[in-house]
PDB file of N, CA and C in Angstrom:
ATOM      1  N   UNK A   1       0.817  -1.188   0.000  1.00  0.00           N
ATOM      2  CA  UNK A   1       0.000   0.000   0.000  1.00  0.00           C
ATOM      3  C   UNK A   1       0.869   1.264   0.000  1.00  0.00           C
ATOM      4  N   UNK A   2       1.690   1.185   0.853  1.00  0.00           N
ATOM      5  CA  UNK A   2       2.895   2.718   0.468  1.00  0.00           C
ATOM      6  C   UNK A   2       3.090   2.769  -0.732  1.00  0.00           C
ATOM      7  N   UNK A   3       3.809   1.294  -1.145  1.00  0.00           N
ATOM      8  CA  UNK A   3       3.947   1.970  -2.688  1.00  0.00           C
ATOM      9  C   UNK A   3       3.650   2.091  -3.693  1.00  0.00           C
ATOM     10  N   UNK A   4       1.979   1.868  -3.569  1.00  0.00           N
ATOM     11  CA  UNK A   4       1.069   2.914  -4.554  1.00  0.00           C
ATOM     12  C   UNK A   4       1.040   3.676  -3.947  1.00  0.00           C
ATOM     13  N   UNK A   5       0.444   4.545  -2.477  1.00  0.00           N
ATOM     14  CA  UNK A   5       0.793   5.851  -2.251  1.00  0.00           C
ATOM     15  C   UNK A   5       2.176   6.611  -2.866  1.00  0.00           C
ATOM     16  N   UNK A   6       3.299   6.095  -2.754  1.00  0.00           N
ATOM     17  CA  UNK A   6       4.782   7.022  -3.058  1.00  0.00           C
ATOM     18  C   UNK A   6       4.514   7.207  -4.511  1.00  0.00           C
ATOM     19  N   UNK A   7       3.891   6.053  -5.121  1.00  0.00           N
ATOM     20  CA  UNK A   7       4.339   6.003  -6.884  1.00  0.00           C
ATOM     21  C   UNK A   7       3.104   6.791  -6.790  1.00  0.00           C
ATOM     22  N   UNK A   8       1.942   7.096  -6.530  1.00  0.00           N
ATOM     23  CA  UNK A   8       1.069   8.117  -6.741  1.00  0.00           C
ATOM     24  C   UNK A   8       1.557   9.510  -6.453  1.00  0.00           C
ATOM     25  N   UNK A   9       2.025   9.699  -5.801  1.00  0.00           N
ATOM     26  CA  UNK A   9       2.553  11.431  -4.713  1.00  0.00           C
ATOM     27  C   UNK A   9       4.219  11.468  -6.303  1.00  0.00           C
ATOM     28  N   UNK A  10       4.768  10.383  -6.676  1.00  0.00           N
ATOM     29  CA  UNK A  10       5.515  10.697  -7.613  1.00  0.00           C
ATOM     30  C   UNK A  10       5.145  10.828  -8.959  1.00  0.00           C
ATOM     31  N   UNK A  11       4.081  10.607  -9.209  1.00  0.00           N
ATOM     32  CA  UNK A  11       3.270  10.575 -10.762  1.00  0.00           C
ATOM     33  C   UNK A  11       3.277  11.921 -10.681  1.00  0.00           C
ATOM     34  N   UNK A  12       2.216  12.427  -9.230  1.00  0.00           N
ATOM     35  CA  UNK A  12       1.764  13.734  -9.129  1.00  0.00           C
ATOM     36  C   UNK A  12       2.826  15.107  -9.017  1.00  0.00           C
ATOM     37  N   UNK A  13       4.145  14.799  -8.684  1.00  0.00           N
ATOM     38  CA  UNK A  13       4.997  15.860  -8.661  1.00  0.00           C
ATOM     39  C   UNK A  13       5.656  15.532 -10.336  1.00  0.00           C
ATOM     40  N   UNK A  14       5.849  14.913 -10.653  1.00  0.00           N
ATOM     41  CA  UNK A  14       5.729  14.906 -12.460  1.00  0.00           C
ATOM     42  C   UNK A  14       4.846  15.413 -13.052  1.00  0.00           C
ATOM     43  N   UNK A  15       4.077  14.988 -13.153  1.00  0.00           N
ATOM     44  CA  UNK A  15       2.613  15.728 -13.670  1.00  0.00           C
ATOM     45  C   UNK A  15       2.547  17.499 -13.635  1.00  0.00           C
ATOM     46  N   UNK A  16       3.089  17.958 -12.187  1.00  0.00           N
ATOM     47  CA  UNK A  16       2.782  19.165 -11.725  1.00  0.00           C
ATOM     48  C   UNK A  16       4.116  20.149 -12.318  1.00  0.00           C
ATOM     49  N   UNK A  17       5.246  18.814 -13.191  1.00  0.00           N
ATOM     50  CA  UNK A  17       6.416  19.595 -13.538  1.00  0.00           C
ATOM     51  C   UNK A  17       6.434  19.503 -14.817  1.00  0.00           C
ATOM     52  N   UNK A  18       5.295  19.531 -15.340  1.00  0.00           N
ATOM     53  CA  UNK A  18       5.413  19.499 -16.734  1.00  0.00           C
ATOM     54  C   UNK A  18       4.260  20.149 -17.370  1.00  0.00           C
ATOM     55  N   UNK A  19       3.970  20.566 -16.818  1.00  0.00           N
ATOM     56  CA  UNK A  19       2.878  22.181 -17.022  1.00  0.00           C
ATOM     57  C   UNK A  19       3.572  23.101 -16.916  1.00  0.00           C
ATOM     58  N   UNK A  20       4.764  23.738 -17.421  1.00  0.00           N
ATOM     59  CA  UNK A  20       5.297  24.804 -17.151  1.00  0.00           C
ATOM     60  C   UNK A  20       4.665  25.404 -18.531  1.00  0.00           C
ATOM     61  N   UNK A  21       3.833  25.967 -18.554  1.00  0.00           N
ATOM     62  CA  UNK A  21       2.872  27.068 -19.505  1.00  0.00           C
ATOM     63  C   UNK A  21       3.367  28.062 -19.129  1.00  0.00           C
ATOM     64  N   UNK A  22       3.974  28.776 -19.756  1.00  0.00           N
ATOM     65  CA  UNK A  22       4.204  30.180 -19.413  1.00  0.00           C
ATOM     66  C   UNK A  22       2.592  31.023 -19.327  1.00  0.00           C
ATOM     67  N   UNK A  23       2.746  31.987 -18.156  1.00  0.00           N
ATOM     68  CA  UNK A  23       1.456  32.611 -17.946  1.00  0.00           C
ATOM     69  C   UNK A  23       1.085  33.169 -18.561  1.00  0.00           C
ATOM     70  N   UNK A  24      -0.044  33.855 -18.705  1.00  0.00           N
ATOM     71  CA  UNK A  24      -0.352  35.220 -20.198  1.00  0.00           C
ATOM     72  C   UNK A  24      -0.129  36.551 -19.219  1.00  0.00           C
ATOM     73  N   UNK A  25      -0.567  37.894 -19.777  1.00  0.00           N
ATOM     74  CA  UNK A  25      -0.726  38.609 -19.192  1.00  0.00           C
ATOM     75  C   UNK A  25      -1.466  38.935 -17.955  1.00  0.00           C
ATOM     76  N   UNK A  26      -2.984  38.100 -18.836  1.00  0.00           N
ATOM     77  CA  UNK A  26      -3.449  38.317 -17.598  1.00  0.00           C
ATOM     78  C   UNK A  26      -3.666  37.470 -16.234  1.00  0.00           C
ATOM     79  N   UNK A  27      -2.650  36.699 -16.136  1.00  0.00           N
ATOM     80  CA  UNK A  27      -2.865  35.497 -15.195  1.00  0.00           C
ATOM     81  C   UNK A  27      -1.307  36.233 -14.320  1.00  0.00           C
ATOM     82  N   UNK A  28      -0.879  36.961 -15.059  1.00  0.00           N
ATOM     83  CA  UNK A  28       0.474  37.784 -14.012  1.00  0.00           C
ATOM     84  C   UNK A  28       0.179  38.526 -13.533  1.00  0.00           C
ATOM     85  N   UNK A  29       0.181  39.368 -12.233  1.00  0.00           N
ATOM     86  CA  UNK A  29      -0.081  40.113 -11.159  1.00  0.00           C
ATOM     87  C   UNK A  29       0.985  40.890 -11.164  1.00  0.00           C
ATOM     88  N   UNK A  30       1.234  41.652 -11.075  1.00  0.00           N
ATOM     89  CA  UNK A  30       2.448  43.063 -11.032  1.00  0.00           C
ATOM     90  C   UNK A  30       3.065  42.487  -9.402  1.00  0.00           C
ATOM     91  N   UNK A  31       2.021  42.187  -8.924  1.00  0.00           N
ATOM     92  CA  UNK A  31       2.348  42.108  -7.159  1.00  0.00           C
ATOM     93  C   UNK A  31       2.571  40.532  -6.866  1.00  0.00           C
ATOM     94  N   UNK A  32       2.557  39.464  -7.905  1.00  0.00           N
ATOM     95  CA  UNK A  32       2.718  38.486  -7.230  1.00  0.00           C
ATOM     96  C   UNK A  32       4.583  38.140  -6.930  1.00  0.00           C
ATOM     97  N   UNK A  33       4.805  37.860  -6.114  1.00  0.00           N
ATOM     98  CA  UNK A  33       5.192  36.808  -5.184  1.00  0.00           C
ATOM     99  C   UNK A  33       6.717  35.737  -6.070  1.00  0.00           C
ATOM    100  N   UNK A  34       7.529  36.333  -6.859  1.00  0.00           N
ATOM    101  CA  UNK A  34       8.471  35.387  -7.503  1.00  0.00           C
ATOM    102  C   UNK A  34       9.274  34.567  -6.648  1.00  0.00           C
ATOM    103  N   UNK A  35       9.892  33.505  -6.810  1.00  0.00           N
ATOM    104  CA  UNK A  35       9.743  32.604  -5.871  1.00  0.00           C
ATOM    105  C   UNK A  35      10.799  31.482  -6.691  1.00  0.00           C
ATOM    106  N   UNK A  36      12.599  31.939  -6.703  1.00  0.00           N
ATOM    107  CA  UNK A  36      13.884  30.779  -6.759  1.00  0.00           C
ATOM    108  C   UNK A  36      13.746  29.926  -5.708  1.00  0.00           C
ATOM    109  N   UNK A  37      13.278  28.666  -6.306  1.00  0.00           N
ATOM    110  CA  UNK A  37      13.744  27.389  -5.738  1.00  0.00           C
ATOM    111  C   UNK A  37      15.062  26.920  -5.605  1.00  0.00           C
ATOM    112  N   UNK A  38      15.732  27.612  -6.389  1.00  0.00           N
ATOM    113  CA  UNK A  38      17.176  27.071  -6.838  1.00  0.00           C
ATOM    114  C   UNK A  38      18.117  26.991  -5.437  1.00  0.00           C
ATOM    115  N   UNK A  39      19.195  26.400  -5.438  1.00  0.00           N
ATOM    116  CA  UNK A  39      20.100  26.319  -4.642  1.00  0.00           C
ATOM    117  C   UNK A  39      20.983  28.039  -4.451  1.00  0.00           C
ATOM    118  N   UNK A  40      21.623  27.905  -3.640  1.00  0.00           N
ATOM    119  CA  UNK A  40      22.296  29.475  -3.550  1.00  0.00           C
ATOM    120  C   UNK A  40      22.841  29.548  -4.258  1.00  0.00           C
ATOM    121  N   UNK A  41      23.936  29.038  -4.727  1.00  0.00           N
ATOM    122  CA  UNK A  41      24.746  29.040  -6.016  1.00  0.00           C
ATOM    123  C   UNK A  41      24.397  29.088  -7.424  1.00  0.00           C
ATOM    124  N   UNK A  42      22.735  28.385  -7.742  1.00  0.00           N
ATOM    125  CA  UNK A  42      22.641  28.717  -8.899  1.00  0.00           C
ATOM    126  C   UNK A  42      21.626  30.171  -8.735  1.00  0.00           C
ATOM    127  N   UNK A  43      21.431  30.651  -7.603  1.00  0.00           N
ATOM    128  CA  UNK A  43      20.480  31.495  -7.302  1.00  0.00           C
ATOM    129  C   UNK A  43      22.023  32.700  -7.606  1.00  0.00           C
ATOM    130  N   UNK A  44      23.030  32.644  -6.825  1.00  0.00           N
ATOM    131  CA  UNK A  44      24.002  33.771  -6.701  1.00  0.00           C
ATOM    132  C   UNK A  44      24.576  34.278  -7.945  1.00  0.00           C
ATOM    133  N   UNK A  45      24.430  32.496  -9.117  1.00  0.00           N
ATOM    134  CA  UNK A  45      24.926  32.722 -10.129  1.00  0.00           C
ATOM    135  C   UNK A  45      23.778  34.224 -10.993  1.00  0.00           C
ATOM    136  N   UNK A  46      22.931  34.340 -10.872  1.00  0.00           N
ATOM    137  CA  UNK A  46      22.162  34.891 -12.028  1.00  0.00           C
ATOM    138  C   UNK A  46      20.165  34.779 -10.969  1.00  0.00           C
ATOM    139  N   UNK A  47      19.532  35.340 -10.813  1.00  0.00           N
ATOM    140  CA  UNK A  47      18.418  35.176 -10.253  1.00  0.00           C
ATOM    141  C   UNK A  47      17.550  36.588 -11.320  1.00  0.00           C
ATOM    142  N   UNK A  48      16.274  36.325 -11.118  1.00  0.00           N
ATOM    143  CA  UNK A  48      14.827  36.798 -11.354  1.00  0.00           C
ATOM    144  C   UNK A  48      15.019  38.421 -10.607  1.00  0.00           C
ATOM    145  N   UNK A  49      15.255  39.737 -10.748  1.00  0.00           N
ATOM    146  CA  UNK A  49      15.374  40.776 -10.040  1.00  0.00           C
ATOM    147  C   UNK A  49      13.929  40.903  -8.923  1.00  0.00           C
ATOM    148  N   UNK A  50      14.822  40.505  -7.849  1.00  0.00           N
ATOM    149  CA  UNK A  50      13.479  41.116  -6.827  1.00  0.00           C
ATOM    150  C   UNK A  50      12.708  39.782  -6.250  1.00  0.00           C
ATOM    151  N   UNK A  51      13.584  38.353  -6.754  1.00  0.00           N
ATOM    152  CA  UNK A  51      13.205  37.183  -6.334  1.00  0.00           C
ATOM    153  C   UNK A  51      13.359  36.360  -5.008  1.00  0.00           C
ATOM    154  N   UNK A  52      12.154  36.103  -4.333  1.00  0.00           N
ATOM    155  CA  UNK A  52      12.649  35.641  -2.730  1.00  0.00           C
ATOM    156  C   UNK A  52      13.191  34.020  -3.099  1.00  0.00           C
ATOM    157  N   UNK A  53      14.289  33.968  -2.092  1.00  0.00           N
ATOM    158  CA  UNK A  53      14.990  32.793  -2.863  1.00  0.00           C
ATOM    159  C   UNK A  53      14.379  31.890  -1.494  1.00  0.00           C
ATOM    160  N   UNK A  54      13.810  30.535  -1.784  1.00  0.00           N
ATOM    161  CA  UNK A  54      13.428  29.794  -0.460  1.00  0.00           C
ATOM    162  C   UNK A  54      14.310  28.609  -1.327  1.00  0.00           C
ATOM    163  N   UNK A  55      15.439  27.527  -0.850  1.00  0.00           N
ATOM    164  CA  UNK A  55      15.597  26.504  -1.600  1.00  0.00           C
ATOM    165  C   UNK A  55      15.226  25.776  -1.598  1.00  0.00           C
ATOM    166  N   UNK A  56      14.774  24.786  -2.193  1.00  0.00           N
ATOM    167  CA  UNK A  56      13.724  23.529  -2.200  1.00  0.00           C
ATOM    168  C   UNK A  56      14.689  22.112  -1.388  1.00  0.00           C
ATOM    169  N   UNK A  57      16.161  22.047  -2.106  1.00  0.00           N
ATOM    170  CA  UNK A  57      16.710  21.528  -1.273  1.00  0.00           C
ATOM    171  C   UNK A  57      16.924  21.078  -0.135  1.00  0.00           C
ATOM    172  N   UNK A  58      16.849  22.491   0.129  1.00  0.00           N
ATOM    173  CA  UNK A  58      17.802  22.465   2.297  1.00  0.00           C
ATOM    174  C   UNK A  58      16.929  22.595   2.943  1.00  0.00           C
ATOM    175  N   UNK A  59      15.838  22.617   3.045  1.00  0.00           N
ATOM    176  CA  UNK A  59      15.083  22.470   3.928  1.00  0.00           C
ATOM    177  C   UNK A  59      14.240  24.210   4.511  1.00  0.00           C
ATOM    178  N   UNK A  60      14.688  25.060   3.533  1.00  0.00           N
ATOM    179  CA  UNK A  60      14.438  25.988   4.249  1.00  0.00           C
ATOM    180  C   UNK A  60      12.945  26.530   3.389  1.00  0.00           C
ATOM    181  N   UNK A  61      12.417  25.842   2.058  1.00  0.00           N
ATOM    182  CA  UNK A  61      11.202  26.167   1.598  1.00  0.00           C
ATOM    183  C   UNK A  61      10.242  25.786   2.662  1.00  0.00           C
ATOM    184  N   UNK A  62      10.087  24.808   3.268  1.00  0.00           N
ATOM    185  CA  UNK A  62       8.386  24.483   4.368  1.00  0.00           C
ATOM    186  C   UNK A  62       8.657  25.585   5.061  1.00  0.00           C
ATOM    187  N   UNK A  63       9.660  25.992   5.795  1.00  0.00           N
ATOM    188  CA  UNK A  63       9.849  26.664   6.874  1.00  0.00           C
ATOM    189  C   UNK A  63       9.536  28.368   6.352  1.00  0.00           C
ATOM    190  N   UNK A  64       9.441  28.150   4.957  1.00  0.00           N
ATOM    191  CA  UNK A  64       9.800  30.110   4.754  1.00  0.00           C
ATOM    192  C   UNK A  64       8.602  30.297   3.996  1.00  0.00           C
ATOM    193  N   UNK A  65       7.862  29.443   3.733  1.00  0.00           N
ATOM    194  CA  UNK A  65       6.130  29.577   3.060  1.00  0.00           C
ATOM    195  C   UNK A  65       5.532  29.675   4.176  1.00  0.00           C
ATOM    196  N   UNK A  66       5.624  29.143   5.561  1.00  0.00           N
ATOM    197  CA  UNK A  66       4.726  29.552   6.335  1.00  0.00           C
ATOM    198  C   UNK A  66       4.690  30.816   6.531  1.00  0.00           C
ATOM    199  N   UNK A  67       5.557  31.269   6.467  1.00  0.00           N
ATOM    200  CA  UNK A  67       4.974  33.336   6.809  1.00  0.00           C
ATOM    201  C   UNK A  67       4.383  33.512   5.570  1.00  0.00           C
ATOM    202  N   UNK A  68       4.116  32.587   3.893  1.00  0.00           N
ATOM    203  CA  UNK A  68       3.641  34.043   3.064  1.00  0.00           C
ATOM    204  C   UNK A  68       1.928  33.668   3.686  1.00  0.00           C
ATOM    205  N   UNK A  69       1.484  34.805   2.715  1.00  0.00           N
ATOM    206  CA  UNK A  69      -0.058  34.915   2.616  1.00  0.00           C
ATOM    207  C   UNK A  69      -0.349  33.741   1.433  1.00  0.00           C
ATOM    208  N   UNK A  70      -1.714  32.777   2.054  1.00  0.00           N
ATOM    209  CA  UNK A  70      -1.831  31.621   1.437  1.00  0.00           C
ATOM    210  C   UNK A  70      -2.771  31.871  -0.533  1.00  0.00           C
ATOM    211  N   UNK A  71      -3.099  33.693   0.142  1.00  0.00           N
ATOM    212  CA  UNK A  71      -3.950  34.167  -1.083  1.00  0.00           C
ATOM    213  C   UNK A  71      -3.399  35.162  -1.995  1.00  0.00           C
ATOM    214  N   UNK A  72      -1.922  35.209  -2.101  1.00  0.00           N
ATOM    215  CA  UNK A  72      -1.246  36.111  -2.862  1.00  0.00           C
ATOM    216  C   UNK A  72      -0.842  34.844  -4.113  1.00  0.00           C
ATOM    217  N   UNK A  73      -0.745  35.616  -5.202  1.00  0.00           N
ATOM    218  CA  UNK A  73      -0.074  35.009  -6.146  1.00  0.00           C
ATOM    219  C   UNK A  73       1.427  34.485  -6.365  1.00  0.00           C
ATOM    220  N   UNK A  74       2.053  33.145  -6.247  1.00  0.00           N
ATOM    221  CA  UNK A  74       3.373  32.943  -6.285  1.00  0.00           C
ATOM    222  C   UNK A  74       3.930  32.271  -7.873  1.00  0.00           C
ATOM    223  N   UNK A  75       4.825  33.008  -8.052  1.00  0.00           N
ATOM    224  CA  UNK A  75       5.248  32.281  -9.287  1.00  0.00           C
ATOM    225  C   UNK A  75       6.673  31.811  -8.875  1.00  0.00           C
ATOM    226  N   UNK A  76       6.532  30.404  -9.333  1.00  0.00           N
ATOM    227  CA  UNK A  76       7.981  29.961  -8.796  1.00  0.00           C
ATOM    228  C   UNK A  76       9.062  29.456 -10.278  1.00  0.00           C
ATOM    229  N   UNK A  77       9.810  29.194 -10.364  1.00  0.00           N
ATOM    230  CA  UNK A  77      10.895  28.704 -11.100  1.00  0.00           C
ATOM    231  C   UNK A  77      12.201  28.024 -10.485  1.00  0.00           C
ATOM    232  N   UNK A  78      12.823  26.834 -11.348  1.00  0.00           N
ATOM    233  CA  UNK A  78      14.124  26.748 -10.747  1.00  0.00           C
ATOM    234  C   UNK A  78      15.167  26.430 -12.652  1.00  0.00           C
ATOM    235  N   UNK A  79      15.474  25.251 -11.783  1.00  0.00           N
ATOM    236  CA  UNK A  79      16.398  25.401 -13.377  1.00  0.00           C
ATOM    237  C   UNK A  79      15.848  24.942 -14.377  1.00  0.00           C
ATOM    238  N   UNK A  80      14.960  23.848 -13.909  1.00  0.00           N
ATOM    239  CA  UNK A  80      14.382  23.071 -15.264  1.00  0.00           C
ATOM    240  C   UNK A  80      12.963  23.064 -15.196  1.00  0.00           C
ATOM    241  N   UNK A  81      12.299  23.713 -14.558  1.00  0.00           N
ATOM    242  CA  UNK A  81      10.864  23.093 -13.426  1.00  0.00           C
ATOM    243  C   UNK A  81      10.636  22.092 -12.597  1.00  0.00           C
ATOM    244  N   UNK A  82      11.678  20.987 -12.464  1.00  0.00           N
ATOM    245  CA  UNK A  82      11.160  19.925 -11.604  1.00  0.00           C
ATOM    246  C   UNK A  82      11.401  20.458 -10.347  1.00  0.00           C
ATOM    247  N   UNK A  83      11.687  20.976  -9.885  1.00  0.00           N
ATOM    248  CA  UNK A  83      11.823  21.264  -8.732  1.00  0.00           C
ATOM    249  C   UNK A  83      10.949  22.296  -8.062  1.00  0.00           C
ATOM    250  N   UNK A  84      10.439  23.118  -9.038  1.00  0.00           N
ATOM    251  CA  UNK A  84       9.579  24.277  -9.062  1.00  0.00           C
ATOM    252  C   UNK A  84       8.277  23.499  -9.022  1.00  0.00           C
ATOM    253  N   UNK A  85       8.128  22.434 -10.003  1.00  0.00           N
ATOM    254  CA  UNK A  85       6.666  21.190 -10.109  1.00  0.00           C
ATOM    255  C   UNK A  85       6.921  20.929  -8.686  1.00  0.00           C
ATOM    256  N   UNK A  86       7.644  20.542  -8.150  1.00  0.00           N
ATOM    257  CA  UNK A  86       7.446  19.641  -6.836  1.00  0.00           C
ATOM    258  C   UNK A  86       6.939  21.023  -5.305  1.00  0.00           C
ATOM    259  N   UNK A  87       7.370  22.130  -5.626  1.00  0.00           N
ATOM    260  CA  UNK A  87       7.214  23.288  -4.809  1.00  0.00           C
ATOM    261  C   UNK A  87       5.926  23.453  -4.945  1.00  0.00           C
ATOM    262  N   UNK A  88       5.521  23.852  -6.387  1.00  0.00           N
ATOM    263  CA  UNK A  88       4.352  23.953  -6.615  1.00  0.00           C
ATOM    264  C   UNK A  88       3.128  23.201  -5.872  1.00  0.00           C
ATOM    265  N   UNK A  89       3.392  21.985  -6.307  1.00  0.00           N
ATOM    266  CA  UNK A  89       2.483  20.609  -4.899  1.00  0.00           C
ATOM    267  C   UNK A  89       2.442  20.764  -3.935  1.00  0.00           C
ATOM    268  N   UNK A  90       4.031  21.250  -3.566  1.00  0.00           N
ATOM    269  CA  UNK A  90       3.647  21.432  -2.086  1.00  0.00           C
ATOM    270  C   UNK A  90       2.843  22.351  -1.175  1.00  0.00           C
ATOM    271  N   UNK A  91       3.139  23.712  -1.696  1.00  0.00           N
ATOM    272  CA  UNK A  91       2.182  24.684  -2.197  1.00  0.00           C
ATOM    273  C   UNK A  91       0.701  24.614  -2.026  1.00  0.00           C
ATOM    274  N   UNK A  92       0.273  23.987  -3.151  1.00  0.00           N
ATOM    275  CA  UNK A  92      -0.969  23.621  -3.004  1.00  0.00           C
ATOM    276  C   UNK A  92      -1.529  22.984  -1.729  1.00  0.00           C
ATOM    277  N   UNK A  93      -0.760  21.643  -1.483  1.00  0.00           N
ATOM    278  CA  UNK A  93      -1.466  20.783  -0.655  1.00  0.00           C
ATOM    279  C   UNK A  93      -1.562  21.649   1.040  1.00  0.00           C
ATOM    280  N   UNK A  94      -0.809  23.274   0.945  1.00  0.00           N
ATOM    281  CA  UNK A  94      -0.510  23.472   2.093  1.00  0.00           C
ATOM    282  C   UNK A  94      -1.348  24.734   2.318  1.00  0.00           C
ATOM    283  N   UNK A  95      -2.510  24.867   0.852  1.00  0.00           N
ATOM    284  CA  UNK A  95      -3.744  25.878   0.828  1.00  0.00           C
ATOM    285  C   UNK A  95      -2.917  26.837   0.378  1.00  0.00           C
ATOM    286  N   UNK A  96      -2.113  26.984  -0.294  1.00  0.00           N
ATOM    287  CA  UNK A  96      -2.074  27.806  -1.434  1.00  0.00           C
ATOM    288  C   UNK A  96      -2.864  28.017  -2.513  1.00  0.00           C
ATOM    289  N   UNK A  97      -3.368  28.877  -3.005  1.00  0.00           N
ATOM    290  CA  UNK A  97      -4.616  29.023  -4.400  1.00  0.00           C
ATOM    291  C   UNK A  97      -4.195  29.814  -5.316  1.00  0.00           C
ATOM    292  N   UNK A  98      -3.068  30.334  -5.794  1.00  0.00           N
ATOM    293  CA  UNK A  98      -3.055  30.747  -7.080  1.00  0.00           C
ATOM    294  C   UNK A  98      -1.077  30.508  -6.944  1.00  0.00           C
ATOM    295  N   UNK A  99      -0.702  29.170  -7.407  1.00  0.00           N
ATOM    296  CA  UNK A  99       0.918  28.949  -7.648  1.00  0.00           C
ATOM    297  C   UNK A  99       1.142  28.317  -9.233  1.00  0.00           C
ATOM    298  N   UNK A 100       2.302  28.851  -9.695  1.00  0.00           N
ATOM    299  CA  UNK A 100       2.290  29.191 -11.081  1.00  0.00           C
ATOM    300  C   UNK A 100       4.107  28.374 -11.021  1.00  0.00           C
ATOM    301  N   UNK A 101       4.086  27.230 -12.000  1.00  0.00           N
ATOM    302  CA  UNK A 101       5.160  27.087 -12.147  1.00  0.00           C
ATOM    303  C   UNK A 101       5.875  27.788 -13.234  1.00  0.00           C
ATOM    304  N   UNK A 102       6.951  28.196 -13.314  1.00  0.00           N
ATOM    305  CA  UNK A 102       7.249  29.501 -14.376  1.00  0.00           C
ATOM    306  C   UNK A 102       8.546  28.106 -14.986  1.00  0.00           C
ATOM    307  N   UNK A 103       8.600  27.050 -14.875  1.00  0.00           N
ATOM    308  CA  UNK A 103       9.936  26.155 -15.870  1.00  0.00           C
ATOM    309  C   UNK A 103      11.670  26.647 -14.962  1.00  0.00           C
ATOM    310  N   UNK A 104      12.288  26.696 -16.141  1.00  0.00           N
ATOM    311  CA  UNK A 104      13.695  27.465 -15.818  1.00  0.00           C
ATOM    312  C   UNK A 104      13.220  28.895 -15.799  1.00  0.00           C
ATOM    313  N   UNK A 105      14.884  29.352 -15.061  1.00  0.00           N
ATOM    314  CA  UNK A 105      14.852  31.030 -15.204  1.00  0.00           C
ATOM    315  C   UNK A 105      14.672  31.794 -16.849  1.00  0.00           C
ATOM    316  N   UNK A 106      15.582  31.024 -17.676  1.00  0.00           N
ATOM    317  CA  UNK A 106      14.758  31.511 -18.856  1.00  0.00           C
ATOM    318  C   UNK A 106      13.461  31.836 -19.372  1.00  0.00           C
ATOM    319  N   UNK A 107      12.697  30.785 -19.169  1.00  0.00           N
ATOM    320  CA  UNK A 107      11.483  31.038 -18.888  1.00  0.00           C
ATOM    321  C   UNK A 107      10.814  31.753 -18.553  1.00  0.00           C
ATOM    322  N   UNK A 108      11.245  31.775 -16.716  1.00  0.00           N
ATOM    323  CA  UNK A 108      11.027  32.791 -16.299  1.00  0.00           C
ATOM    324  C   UNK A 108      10.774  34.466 -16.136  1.00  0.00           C
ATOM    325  N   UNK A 109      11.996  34.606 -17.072  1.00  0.00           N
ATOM    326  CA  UNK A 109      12.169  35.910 -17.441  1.00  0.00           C
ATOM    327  C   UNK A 109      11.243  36.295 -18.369  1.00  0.00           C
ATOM    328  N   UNK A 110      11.875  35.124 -19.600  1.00  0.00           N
ATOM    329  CA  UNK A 110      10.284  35.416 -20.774  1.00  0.00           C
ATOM    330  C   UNK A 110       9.066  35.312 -20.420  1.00  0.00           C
ATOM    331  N   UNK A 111       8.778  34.869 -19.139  1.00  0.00           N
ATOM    332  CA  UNK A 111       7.228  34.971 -19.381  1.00  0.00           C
ATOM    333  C   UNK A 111       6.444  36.081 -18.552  1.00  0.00           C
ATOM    334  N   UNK A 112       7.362  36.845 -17.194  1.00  0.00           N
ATOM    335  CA  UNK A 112       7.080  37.837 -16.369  1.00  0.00           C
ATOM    336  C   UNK A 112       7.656  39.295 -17.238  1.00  0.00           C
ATOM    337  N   UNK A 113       9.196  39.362 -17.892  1.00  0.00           N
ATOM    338  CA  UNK A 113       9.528  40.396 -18.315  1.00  0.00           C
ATOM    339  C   UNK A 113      10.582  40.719 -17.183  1.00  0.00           C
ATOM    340  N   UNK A 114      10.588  40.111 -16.217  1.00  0.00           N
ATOM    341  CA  UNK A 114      11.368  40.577 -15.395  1.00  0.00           C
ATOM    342  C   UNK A 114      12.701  40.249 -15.790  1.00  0.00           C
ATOM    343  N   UNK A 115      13.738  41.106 -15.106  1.00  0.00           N
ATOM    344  CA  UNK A 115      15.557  41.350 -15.414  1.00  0.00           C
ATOM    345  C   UNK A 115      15.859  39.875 -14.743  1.00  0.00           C
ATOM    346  N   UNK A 116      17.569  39.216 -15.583  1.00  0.00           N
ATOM    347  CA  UNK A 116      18.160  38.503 -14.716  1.00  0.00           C
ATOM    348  C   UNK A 116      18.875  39.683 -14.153  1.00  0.00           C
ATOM    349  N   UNK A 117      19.199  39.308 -13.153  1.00  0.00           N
ATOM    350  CA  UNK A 117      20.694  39.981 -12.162  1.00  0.00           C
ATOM    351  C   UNK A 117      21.522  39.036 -11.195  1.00  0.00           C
ATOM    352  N   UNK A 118      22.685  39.304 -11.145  1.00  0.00           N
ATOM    353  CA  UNK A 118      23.047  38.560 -10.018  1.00  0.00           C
ATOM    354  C   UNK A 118      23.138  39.260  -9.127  1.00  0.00           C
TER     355      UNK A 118
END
């Protein structure tokens, strides 16, 4: 029985990493919430201008979503989306209502307009 639960909870963070649709206009919020999953290093290398970096890695994303607001808009990205898919889930399952996987930072950029910077 776990492991149809695990292979289900792993279908579902696949699934959730492969919707990286870039948003339209009007599904972007001027005010939402950008959101590097990435590690520090690929975050130090080059990041989203104005991006809160939580890493999905180390443990410090559960701990740094509990302060946001569960009804603001978050758009997240990392390098490829899987990691951003798996944030995203988590996200959700934790009453989040409007989380947007944005793919890689390329992506990213193209689909908000926003600057890289390091």
């Amino acid at each position: 029985m776990r492991r149809v639960a695990a292979l289900a909870a792993l279908m579902l963070s696949l699934s959730a990493c492969s919707s990286n649709s870039p948003i339209t206009s009007e599904e972007f919020s001027g005010d939402a919430v950008v959101i590097d999953v990435r590690t520090l290093e690929e975050y130090d290398a080059g990041h989203l201008d104005g991006a809160l970096h939580l890493d999905w890695n180390s443990g410090e994303f559960a701990s740094g979503i509990a302060e946001l607001d569960k009804d603001e808009q978050y758009l997240l990205y990392c390098r490829s989306g899987n990691r951003a898919g798996q944030a995203k889930a988590h996200m959700e399952e934790q009453g989040f209502t409007d989380v947007v996987n944005l793919g890689s930072l390329e992506e990213a950029a193209e689909a908000t307009g926003i600057s890289i910077v390091k």
